[in-house]
Protein backbone atom coordinates (compact mmCIF):
# COMPACT_ATOMS: atom_id res chain seq x y z
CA UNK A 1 0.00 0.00 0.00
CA UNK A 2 2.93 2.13 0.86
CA UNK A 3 3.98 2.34 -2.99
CA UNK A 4 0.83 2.80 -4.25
CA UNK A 5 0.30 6.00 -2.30
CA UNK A 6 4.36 6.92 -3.01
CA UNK A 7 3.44 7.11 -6.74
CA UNK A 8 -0.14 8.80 -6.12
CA UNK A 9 1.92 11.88 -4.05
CA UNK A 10 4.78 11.86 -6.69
CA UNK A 11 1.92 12.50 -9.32
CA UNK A 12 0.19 14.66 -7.41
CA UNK A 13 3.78 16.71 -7.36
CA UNK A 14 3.81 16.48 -11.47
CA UNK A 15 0.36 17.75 -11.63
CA UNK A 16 1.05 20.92 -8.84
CA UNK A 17 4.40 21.33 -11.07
CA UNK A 18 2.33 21.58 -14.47
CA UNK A 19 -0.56 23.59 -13.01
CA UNK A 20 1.82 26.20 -11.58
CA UNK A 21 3.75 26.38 -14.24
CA UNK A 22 0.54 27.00 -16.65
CA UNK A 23 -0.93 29.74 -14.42
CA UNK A 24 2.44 31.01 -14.89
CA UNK A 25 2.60 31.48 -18.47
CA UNK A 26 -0.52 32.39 -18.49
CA UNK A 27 -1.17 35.61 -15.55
CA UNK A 28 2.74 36.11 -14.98
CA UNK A 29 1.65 36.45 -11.33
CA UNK A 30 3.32 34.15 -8.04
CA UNK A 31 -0.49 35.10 -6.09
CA UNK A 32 -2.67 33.51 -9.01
CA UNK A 33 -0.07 30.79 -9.89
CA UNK A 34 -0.49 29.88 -6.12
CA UNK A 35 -4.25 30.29 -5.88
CA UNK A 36 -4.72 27.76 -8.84
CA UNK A 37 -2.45 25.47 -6.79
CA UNK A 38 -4.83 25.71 -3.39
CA UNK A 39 -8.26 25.68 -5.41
CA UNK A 40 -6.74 22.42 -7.20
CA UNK A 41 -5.72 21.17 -3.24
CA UNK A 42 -9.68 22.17 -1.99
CA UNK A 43 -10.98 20.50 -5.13
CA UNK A 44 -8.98 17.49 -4.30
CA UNK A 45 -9.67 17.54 -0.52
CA UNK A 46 -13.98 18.14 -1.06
CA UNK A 47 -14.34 15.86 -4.58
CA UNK A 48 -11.79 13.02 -4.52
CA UNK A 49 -12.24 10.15 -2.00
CA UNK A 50 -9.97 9.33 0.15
CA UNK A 51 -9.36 5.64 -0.66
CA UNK A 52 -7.72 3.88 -3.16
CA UNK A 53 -9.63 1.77 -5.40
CA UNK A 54 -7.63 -1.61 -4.88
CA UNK A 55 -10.28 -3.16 -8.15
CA UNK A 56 -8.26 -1.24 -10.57
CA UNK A 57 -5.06 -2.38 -8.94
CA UNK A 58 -6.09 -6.61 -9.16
CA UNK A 59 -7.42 -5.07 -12.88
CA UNK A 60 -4.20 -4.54 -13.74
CA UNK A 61 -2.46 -7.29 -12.86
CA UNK A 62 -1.63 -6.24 -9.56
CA UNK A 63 -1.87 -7.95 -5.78
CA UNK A 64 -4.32 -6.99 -3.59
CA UNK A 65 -2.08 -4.73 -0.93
CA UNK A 66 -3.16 -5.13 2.64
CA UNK A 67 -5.08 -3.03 4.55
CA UNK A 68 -3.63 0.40 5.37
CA UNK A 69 -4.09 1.90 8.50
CA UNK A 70 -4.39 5.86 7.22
CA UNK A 71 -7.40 7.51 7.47
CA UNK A 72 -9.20 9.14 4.12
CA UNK A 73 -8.61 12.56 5.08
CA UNK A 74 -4.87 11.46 5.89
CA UNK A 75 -4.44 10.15 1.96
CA UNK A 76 -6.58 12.97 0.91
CA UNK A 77 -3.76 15.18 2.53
CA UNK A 78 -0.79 13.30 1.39
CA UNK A 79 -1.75 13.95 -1.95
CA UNK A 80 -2.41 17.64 -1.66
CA UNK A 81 1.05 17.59 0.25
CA UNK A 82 2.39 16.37 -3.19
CA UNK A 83 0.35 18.73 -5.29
CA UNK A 84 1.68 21.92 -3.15
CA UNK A 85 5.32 20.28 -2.98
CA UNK A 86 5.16 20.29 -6.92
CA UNK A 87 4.32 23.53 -7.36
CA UNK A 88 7.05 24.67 -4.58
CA UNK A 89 9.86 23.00 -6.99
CA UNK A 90 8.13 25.00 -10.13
CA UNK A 91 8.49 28.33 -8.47
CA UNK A 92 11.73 27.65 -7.32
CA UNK A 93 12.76 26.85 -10.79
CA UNK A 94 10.78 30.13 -11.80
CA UNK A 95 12.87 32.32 -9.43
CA UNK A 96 15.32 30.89 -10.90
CA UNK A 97 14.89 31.60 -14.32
CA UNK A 98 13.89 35.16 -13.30
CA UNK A 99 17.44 34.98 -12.02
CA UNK A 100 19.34 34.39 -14.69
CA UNK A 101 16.60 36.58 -17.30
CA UNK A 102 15.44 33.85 -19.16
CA UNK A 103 11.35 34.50 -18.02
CA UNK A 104 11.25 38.23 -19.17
CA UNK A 105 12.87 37.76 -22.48
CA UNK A 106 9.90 37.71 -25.09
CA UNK A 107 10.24 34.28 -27.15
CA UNK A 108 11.86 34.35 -30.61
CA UNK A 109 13.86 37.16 -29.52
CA UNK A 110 16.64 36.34 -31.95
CA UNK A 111 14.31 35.36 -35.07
CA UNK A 112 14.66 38.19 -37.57
């Protein structure tokens, strides 16, 4: 069960990573790149349950895990964890590009 919910929060860290970067390119603000992140965390932590569907796992070819003794609202935060750790790594990596003037420079700047 332990892996299972290791690749679920290292997804949930592509996904914060994409939809920060996104609201990035597309407001050029930290505040709404961030606010898309925690509306995507409330979404997850109101709509998504808080199991994991072990049918699609023996679907797949998979064993059934054993029973896990975390709480929905525990998953439910480990994967928000992810989605916010994500989207920490894309604005350091936006920083740093601000850094070093690649984020200001319009695209195509050298095309004549």
């Amino acid at each position: 069960m332990l892996k299972i919910l290791i690749i679920e929060i290292l997804l949930s860290a592509v996904l914060g990573a994409i939809l920060y970067r996104l609201v990035w390119a597309l407001t050029r603000s930290k505040v709404a790149s961030w606010a898309g992140v925690l509306i995507a965390s409330a979404i997850i932590m109101i709509f998504v349950p808080g199991h994991i569907d072990e049918t699609l796992i023996v679907e797949y070819g998979g064993k059934l895990p054993v029973t896990h003794d975390l709480s929905p609202l525990t998953v439910n935060l480990l994967r928000c964890l992810g989605l916010v750790a994500g989207a920490g790594l894309a604005s350091l990596a936006v920083a740093v590009r601000k850094k070093m003037g690649l984020e200001d420079k319009p695209p195509y700047d050298d095309f004549p």
